[in-house]
N, C-alpha and C. Protein backbone atom coordinates (compact mmCIF):
# COMPACT_ATOMS: atom_id res chain seq x y z
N UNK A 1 218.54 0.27 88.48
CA UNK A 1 217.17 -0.12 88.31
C UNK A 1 216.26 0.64 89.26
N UNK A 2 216.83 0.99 90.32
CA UNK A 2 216.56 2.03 91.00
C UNK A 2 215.29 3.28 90.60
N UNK A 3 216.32 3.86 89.55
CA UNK A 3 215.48 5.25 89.26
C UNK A 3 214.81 4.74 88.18
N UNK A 4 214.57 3.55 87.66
CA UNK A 4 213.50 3.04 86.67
C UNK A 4 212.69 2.42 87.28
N UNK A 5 212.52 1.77 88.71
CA UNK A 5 211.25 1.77 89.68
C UNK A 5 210.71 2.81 90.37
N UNK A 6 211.75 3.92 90.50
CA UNK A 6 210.62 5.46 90.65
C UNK A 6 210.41 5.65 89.55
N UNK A 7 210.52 5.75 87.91
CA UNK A 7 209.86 6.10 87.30
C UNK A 7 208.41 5.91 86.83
N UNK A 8 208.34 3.99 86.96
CA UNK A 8 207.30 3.58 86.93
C UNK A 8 206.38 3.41 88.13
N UNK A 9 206.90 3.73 89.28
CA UNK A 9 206.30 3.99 90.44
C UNK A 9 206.33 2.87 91.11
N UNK A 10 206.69 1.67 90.88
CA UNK A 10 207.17 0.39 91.30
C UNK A 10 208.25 0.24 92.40
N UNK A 11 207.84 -0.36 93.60
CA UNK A 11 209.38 -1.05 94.48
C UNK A 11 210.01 -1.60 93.87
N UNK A 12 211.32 -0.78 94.13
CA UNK A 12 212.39 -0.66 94.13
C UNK A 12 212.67 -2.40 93.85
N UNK A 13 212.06 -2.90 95.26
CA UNK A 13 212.54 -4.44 95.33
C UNK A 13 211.97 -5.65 94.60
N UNK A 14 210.94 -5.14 94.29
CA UNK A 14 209.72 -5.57 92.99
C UNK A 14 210.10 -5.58 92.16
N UNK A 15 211.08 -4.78 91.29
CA UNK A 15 211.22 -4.49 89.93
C UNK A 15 211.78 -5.15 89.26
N UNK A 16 212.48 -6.25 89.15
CA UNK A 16 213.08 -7.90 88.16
C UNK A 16 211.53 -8.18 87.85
N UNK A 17 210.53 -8.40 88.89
CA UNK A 17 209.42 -8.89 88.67
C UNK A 17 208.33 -7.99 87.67
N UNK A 18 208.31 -6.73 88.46
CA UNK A 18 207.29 -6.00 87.78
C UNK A 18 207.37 -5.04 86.76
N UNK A 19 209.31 -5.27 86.39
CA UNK A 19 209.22 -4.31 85.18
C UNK A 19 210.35 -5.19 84.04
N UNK A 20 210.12 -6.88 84.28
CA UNK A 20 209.89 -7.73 83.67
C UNK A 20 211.50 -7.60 83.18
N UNK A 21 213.05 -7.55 84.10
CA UNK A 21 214.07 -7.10 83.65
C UNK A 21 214.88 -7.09 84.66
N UNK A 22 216.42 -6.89 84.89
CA UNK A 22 217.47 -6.65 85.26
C UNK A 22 218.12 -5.64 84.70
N UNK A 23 219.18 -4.75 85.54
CA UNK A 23 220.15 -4.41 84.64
C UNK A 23 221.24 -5.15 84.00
N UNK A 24 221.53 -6.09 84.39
CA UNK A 24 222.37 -7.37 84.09
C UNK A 24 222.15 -7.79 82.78
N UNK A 25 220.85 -7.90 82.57
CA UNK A 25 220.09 -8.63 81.63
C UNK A 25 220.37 -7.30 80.06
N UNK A 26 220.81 -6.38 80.05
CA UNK A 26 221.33 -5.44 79.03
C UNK A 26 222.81 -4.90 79.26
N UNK A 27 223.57 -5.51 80.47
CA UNK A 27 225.01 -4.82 80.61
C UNK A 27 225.71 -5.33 81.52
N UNK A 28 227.10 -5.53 81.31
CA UNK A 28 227.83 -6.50 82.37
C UNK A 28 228.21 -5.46 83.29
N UNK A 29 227.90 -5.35 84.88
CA UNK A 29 227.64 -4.55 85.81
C UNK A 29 229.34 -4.54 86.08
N UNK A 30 230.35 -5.91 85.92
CA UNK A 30 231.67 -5.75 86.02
C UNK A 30 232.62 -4.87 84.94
N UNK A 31 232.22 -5.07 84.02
CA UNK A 31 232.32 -3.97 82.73
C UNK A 31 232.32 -2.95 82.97
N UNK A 32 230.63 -2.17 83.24
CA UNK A 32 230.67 -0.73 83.47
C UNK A 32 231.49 -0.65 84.62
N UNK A 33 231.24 -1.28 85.76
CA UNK A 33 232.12 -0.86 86.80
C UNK A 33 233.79 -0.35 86.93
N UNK A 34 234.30 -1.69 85.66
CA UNK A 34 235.52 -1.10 85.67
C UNK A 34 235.65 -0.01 84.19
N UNK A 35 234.92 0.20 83.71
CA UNK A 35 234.67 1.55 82.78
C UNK A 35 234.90 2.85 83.48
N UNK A 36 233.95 3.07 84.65
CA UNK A 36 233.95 4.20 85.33
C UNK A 36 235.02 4.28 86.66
N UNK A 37 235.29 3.08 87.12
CA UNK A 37 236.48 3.18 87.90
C UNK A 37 237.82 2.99 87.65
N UNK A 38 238.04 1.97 86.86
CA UNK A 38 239.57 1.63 86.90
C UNK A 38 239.69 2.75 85.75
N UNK A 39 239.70 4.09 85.62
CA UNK A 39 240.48 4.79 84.48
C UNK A 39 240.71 5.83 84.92
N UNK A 40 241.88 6.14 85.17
CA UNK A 40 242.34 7.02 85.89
C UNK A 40 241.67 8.83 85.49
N UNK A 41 241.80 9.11 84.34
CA UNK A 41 241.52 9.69 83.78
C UNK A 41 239.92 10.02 83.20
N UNK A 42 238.77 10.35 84.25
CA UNK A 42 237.13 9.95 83.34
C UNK A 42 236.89 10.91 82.44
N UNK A 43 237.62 11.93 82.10
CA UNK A 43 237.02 13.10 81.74
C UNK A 43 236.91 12.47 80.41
N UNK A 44 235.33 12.48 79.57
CA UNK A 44 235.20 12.42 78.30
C UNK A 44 234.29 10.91 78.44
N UNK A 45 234.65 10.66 79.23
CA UNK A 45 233.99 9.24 79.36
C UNK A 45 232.71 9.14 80.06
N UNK A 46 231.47 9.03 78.38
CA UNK A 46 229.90 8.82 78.88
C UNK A 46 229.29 7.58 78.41
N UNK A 47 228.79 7.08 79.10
CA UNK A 47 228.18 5.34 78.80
C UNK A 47 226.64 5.95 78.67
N UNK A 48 226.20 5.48 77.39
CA UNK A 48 225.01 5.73 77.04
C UNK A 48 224.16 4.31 76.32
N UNK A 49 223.14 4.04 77.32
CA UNK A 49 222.08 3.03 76.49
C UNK A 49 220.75 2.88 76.70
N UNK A 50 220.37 2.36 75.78
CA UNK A 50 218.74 2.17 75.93
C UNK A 50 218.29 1.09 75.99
N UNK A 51 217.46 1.05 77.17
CA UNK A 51 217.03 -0.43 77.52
C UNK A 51 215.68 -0.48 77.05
N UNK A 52 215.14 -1.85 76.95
CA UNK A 52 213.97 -2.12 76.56
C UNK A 52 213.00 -3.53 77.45
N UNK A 53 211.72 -2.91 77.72
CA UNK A 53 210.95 -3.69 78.03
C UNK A 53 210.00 -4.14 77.65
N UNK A 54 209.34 -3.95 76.31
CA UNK A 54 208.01 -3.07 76.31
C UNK A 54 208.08 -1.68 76.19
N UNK A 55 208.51 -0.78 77.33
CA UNK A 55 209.15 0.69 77.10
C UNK A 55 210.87 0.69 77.11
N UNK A 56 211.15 1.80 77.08
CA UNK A 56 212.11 2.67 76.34
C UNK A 56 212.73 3.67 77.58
N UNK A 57 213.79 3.27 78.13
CA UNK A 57 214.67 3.91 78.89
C UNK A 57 216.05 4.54 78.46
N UNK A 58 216.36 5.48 78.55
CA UNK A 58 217.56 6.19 78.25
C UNK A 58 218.35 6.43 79.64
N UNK A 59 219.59 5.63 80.21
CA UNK A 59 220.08 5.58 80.99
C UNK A 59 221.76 6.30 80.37
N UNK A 60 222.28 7.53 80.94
CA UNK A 60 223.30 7.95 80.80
C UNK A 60 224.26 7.88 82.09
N UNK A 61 225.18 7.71 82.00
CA UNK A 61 226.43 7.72 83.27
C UNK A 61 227.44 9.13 82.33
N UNK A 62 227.52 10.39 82.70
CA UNK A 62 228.60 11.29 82.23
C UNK A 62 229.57 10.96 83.05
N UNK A 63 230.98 11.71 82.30
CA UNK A 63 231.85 11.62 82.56
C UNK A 63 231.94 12.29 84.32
N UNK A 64 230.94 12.54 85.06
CA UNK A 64 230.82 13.33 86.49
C UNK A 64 230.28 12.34 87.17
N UNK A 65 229.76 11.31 86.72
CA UNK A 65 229.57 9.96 87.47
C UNK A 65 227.96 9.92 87.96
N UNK A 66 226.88 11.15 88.03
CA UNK A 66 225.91 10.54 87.96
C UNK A 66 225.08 10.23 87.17
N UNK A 67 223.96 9.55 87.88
CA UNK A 67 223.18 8.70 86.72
C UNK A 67 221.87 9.31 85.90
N UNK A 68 221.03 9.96 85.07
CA UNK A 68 220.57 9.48 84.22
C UNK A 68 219.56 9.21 83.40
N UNK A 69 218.10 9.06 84.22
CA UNK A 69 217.72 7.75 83.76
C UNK A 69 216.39 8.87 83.17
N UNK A 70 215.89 8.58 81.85
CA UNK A 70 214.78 9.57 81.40
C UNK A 70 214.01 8.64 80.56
N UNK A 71 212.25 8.35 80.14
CA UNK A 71 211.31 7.79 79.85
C UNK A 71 211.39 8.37 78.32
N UNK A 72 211.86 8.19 77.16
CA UNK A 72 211.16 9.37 76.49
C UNK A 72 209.95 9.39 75.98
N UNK A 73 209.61 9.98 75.61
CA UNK A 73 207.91 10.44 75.57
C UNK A 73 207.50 9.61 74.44
């Protein structure tokens, strides 16, 4: 949620409040977690979704582990 409160220019610590959301609230954080960790093997493995608020986030995790996060236009 991070790089979707720099996108909207919002704290970081603000953002449940001011961008009306969680990541929780679109994805079980224990899930992805053991998606990208417990598999020995990541190569091939990309978690792709789009969240919604009002706007439209495209959050990717590649198989290289970072994150992602783009507004589209």
């Amino acid at each position: 949620m991070r790089a979707i409160a720099v996108i909207e220019d919002v704290d970081p610590m603000d953002s449940p409040t001011a961008l009306g959301m969680t990541l929780y609230d679109h994805i079980d954080p224990t899930a992805l977690d053991r998606l990208l960790n417990d598999t020995a093997d990541r190569t091939g493995v990309t978690v792709d979704l789009t969240l919604h608020n009002g706007h439209q986030y495209a959050v990717q995790i590649p198989d290289g582990g970072e994150l992602v996060v783009e507004k589209p236009a």
